[in-house]
PDB file of N, CA and C in Angstrom:
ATOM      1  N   UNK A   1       8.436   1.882 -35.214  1.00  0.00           N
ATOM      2  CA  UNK A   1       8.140   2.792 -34.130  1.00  0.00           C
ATOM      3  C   UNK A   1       9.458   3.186 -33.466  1.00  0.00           C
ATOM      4  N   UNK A   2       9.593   4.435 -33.594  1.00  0.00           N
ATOM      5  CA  UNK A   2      11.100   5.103 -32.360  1.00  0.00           C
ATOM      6  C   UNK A   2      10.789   5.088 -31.102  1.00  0.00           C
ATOM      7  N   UNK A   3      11.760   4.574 -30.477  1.00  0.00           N
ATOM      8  CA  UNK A   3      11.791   4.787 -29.064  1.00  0.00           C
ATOM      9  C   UNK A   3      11.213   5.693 -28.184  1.00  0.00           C
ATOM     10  N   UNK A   4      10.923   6.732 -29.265  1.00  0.00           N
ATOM     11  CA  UNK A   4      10.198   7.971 -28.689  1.00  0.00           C
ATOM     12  C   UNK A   4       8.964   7.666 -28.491  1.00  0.00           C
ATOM     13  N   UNK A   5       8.361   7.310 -29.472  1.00  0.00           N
ATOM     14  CA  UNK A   5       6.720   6.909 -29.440  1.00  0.00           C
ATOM     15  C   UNK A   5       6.706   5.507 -28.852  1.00  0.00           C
ATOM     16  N   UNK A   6       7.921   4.871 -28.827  1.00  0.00           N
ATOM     17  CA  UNK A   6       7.432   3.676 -27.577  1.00  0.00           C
ATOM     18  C   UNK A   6       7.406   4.068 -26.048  1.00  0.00           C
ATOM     19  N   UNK A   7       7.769   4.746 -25.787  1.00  0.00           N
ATOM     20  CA  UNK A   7       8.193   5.317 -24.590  1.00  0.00           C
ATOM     21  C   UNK A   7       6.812   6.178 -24.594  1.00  0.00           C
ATOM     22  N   UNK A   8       6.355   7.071 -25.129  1.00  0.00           N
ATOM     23  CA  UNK A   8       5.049   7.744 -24.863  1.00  0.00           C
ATOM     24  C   UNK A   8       3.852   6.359 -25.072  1.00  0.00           C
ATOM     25  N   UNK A   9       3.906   5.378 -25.850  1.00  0.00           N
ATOM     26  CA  UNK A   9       2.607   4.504 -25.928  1.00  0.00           C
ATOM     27  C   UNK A   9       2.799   3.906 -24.444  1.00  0.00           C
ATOM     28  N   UNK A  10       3.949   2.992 -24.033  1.00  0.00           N
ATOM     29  CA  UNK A  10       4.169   2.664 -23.136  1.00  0.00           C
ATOM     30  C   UNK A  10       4.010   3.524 -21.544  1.00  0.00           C
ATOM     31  N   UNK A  11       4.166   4.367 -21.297  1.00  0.00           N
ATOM     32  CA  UNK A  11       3.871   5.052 -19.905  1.00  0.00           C
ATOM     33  C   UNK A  11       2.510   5.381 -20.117  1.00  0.00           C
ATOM     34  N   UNK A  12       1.793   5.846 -21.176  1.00  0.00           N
ATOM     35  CA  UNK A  12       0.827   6.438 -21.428  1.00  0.00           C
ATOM     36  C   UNK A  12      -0.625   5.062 -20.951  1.00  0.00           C
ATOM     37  N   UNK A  13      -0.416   4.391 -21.604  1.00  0.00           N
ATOM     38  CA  UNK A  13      -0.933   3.009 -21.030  1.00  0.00           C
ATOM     39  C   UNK A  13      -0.760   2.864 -19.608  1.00  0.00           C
ATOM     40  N   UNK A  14       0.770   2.957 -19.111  1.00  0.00           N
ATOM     41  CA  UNK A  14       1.219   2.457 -17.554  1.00  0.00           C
ATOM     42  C   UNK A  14       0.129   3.176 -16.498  1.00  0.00           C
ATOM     43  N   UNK A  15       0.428   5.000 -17.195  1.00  0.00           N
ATOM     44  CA  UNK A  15      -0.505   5.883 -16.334  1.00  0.00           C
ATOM     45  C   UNK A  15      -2.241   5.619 -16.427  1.00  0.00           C
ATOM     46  N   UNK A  16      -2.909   5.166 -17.701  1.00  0.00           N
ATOM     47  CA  UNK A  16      -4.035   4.862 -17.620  1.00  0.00           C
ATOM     48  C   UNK A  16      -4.284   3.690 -16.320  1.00  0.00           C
ATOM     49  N   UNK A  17      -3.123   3.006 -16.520  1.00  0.00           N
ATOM     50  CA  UNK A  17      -3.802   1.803 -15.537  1.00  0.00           C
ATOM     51  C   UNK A  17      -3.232   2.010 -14.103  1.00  0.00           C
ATOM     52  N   UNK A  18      -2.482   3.363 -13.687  1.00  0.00           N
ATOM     53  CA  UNK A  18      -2.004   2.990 -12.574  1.00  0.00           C
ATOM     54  C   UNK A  18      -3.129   4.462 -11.663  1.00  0.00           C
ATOM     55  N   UNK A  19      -3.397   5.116 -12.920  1.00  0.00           N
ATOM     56  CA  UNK A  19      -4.826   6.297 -12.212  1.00  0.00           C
ATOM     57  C   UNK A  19      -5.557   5.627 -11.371  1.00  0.00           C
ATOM     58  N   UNK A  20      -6.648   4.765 -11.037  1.00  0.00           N
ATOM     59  CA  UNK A  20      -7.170   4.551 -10.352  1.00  0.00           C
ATOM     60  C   UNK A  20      -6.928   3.794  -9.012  1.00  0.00           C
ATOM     61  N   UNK A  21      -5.558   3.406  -9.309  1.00  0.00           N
ATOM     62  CA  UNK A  21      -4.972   3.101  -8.055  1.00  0.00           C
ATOM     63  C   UNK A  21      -4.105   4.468  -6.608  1.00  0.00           C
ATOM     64  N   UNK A  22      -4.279   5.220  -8.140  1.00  0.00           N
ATOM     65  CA  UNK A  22      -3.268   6.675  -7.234  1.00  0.00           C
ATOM     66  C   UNK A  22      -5.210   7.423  -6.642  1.00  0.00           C
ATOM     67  N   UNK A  23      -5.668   7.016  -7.816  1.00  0.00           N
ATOM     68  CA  UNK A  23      -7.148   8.075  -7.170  1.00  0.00           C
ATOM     69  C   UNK A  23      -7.629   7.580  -5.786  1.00  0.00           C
ATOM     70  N   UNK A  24      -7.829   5.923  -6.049  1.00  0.00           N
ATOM     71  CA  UNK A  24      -8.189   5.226  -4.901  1.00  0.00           C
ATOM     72  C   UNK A  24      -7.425   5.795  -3.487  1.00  0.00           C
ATOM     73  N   UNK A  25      -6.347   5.708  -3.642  1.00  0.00           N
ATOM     74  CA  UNK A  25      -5.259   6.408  -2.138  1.00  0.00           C
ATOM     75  C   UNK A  25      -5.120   7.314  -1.810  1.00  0.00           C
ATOM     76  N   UNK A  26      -5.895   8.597  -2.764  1.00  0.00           N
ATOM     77  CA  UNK A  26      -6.291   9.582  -2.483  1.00  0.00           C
ATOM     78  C   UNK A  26      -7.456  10.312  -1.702  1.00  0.00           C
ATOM     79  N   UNK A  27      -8.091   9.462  -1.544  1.00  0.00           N
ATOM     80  CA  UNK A  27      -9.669   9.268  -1.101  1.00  0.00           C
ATOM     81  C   UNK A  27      -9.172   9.501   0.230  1.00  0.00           C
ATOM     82  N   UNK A  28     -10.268   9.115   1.422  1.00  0.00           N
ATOM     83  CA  UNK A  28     -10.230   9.261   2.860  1.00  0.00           C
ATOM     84  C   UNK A  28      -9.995   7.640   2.888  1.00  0.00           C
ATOM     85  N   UNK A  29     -10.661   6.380   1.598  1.00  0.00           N
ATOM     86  CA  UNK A  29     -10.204   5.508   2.277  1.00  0.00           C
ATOM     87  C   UNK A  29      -8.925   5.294   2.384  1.00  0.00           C
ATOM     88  N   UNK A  30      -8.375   5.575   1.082  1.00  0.00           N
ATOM     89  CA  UNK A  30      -6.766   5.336   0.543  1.00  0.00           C
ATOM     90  C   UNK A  30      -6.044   5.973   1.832  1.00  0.00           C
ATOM     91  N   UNK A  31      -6.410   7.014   2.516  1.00  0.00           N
ATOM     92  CA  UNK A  31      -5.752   8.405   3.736  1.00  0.00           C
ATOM     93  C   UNK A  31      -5.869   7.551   4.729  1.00  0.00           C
ATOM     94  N   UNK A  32      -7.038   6.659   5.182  1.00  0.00           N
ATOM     95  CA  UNK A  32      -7.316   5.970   6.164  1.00  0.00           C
ATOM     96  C   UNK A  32      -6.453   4.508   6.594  1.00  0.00           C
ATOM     97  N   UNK A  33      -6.398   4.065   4.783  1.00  0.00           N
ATOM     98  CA  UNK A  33      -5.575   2.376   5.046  1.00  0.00           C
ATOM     99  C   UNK A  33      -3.924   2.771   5.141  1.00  0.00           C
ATOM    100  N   UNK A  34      -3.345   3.946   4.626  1.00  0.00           N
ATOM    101  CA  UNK A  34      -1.934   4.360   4.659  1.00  0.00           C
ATOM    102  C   UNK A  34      -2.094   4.509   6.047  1.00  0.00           C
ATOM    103  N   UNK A  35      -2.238   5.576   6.915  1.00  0.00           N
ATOM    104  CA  UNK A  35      -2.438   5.602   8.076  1.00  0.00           C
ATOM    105  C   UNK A  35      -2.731   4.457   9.043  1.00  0.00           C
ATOM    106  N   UNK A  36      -3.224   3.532   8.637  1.00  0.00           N
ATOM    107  CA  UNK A  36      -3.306   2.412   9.346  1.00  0.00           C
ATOM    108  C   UNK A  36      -1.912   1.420   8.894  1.00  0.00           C
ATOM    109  N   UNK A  37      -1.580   1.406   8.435  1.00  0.00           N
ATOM    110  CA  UNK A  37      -0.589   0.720   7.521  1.00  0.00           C
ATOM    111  C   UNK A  37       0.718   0.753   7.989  1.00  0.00           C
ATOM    112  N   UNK A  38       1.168   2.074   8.152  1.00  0.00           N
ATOM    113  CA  UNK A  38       2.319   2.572   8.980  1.00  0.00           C
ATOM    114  C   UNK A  38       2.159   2.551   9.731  1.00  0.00           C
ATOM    115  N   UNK A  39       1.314   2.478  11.038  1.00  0.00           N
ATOM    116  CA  UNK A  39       0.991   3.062  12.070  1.00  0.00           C
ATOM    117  C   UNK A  39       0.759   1.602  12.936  1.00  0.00           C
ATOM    118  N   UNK A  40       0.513   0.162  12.087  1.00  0.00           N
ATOM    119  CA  UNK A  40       0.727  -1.078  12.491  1.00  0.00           C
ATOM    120  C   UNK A  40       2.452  -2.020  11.855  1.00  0.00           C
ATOM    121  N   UNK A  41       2.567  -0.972  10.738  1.00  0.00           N
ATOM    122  CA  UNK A  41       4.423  -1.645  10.040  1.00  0.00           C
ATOM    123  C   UNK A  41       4.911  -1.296  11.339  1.00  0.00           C
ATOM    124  N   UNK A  42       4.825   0.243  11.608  1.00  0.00           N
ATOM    125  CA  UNK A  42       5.863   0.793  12.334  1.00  0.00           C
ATOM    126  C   UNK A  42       6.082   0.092  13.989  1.00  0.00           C
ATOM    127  N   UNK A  43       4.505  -0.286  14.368  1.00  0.00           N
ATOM    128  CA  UNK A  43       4.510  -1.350  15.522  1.00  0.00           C
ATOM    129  C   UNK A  43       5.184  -2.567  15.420  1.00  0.00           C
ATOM    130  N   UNK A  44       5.006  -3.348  14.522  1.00  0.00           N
ATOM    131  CA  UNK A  44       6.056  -4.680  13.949  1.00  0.00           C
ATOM    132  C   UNK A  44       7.368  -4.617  13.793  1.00  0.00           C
ATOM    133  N   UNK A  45       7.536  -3.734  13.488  1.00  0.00           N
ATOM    134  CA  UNK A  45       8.619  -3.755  13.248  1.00  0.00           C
ATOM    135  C   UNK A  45      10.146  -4.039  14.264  1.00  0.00           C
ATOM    136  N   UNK A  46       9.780  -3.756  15.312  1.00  0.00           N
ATOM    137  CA  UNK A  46      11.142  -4.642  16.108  1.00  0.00           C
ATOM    138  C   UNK A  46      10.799  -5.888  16.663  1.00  0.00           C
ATOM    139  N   UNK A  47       9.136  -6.315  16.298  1.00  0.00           N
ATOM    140  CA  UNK A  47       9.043  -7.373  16.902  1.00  0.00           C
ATOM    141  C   UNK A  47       9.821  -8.677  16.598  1.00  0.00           C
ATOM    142  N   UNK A  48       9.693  -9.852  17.310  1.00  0.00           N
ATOM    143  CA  UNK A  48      10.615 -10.838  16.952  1.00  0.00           C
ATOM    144  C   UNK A  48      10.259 -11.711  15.796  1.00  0.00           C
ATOM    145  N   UNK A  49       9.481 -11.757  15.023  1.00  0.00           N
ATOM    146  CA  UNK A  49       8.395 -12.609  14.735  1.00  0.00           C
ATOM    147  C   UNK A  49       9.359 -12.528  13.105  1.00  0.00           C
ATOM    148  N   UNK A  50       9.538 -13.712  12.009  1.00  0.00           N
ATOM    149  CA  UNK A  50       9.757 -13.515  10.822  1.00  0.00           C
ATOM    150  C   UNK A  50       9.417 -12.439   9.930  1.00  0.00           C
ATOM    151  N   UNK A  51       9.844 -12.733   8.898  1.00  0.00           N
ATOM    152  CA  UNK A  51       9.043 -11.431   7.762  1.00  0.00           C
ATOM    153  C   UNK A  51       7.705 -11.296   7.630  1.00  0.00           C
ATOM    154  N   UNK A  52       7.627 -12.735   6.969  1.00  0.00           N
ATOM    155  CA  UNK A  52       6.419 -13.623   6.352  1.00  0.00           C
ATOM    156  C   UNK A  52       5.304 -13.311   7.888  1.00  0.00           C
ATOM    157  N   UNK A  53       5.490 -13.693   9.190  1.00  0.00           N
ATOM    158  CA  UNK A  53       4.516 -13.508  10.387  1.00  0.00           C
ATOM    159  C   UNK A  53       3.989 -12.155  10.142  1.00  0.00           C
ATOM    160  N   UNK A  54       5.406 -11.778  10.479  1.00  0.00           N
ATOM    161  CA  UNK A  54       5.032  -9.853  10.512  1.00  0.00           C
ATOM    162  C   UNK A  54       4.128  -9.260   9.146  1.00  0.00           C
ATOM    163  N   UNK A  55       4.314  -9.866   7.874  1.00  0.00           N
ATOM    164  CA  UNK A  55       3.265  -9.303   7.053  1.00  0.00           C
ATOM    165  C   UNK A  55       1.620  -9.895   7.321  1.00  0.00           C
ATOM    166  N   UNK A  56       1.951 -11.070   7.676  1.00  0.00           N
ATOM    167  CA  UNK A  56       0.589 -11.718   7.692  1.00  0.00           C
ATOM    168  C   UNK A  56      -0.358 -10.858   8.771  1.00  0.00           C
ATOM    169  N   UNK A  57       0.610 -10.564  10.018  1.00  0.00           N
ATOM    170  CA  UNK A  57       0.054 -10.189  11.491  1.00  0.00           C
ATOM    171  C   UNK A  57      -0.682  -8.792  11.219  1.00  0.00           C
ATOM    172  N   UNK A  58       0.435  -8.067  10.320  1.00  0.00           N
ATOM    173  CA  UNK A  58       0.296  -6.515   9.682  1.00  0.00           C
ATOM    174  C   UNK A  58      -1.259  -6.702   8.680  1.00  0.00           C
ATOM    175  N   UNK A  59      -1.077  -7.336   8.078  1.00  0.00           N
ATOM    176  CA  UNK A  59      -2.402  -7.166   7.534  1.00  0.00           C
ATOM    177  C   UNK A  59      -3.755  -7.688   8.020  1.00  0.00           C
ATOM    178  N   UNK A  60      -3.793  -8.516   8.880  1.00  0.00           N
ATOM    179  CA  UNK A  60      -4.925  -9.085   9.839  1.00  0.00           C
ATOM    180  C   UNK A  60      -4.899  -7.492  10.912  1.00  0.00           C
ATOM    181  N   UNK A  61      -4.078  -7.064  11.216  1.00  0.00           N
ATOM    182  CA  UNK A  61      -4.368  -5.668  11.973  1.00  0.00           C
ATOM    183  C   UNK A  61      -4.403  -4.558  11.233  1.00  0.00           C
ATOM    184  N   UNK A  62      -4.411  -4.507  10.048  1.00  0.00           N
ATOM    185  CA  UNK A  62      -5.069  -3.390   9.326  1.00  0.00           C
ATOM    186  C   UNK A  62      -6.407  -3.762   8.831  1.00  0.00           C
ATOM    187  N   UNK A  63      -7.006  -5.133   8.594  1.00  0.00           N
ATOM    188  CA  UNK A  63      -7.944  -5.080   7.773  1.00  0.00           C
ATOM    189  C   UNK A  63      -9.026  -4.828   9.270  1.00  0.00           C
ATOM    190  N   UNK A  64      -8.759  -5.525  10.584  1.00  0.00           N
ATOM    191  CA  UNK A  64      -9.654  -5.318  11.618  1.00  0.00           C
ATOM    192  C   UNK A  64      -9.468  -3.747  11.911  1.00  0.00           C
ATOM    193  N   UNK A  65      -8.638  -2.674  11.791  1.00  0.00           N
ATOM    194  CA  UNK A  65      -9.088  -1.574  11.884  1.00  0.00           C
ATOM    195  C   UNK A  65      -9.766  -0.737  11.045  1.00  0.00           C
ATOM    196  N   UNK A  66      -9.827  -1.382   9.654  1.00  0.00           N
ATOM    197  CA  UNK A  66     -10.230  -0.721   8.834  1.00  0.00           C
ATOM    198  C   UNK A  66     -11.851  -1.337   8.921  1.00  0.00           C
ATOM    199  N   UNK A  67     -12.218  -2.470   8.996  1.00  0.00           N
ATOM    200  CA  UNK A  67     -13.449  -3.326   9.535  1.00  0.00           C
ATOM    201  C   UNK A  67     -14.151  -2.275  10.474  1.00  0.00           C
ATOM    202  N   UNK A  68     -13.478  -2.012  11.607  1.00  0.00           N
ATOM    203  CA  UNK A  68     -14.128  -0.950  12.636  1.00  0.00           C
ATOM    204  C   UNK A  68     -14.648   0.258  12.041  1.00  0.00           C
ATOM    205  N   UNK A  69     -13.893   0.608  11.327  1.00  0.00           N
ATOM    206  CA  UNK A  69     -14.128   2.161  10.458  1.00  0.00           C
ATOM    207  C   UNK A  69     -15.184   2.012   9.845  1.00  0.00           C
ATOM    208  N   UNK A  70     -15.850   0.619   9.042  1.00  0.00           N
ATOM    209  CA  UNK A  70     -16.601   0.913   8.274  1.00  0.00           C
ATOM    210  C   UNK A  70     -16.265   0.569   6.554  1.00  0.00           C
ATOM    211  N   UNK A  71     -14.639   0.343   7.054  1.00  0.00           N
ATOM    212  CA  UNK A  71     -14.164   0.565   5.679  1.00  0.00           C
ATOM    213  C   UNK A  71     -13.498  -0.570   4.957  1.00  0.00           C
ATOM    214  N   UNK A  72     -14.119  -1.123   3.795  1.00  0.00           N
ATOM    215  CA  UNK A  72     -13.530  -2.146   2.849  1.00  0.00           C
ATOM    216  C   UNK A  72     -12.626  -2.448   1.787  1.00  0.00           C
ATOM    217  N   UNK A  73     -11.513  -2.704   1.792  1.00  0.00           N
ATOM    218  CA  UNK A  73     -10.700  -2.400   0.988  1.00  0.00           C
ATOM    219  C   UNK A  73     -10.531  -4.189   0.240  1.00  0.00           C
ATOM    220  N   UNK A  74      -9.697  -4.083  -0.513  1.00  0.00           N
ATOM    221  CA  UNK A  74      -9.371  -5.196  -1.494  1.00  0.00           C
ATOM    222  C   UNK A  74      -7.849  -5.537  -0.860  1.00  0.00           C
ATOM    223  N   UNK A  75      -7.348  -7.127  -0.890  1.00  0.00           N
ATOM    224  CA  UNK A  75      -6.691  -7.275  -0.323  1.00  0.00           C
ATOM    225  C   UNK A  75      -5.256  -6.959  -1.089  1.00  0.00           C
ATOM    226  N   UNK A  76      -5.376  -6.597  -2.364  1.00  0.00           N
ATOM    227  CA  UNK A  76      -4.417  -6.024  -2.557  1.00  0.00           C
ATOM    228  C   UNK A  76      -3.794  -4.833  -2.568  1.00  0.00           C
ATOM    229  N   UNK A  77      -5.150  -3.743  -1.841  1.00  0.00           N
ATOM    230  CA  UNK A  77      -4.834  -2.351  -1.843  1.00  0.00           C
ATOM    231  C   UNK A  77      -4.026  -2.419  -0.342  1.00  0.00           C
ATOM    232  N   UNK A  78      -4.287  -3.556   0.449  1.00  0.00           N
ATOM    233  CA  UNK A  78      -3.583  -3.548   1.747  1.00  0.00           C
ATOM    234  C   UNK A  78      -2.188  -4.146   1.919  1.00  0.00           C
ATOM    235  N   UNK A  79      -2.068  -5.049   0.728  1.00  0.00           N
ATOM    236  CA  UNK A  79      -0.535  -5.536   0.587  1.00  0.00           C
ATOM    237  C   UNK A  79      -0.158  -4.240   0.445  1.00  0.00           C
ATOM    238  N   UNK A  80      -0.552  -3.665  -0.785  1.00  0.00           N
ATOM    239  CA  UNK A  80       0.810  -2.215  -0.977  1.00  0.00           C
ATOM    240  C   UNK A  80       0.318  -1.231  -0.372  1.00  0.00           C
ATOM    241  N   UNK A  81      -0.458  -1.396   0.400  1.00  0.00           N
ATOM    242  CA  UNK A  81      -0.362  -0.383   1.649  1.00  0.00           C
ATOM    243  C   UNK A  81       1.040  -0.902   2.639  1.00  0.00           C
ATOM    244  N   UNK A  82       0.880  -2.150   2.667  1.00  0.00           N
ATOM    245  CA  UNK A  82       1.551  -2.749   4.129  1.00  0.00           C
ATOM    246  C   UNK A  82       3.165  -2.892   3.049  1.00  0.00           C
ATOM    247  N   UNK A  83       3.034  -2.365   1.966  1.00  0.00           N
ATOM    248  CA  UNK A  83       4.584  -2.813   0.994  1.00  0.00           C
ATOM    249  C   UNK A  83       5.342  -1.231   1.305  1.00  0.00           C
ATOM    250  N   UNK A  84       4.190   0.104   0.949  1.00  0.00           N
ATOM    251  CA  UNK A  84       4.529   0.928   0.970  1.00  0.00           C
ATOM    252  C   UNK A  84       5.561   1.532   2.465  1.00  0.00           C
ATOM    253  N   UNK A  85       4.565   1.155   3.465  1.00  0.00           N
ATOM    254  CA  UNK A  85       4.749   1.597   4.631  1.00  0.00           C
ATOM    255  C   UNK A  85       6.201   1.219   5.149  1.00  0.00           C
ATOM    256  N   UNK A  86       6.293  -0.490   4.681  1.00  0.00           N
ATOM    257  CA  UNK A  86       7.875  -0.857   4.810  1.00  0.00           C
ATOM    258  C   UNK A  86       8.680   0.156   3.813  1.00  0.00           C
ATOM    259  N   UNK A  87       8.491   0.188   3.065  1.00  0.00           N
ATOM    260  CA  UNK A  87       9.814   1.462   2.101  1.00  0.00           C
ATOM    261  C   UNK A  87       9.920   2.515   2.930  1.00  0.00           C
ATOM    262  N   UNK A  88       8.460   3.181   3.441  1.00  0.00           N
ATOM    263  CA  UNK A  88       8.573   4.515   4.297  1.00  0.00           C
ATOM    264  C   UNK A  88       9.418   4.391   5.413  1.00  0.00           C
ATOM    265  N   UNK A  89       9.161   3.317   5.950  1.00  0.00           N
ATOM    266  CA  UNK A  89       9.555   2.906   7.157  1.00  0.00           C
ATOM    267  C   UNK A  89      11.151   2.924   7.146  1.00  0.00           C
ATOM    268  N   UNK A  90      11.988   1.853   6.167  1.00  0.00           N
ATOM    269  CA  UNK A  90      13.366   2.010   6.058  1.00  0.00           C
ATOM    270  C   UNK A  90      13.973   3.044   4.963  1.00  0.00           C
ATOM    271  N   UNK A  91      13.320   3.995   4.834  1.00  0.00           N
ATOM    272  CA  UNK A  91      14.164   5.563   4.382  1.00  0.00           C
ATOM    273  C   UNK A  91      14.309   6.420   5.371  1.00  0.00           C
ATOM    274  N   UNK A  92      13.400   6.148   6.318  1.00  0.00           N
ATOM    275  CA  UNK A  92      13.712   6.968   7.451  1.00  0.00           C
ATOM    276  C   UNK A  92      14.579   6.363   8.680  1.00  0.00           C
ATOM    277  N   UNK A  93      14.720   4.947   8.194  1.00  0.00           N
ATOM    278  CA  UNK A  93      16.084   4.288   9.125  1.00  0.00           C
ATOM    279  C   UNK A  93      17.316   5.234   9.107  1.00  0.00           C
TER     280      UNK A  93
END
């Protein structure tokens, strides 16, 4: 196999499995937990509290706003919600 056709088997696979994670965040919930996500990073963020606090704190205050909404997410769609929001967060440092 050439590099060529490893490179198309390989992403081609990557994108099958990473679609339903891009569809999921596309939704109103995916619109709803980003928005919550940043909107509690961006509060943490000068607080005094470790890394490790500040993620734990960040995601106990996204999953109770998202709880209010109605809305259930998986706890790993809220890590890389709460992963994303830090990247967003320090590009715009």
């Amino acid at each position: 196999m050439s590099f060529k056709e490893w490179f198309k088997v390989f992403f081609g696979a990557l994108g099958k499995f990473l679609i339903p994670f891009i569809k999921r965040f596309i939704t109103e919930t995916g619109i709803a937990l980003a928005d919550a996500a940043v909107e509690v990073v961006t509060m943490l963020a000068s607080s005094e509290m470790s890394g490790e606090d500040k993620r734990k704190e960040a995601f106990k205050l996204i999953f109770e706003r998202l709880k209010a909404k109605g809305i259930t997410v998986s706890s790993s769609l809220i890590n890389a919600a709460i992963e994303a929001a830090v990247a967003k967060l320090k590009t715009e440092e």
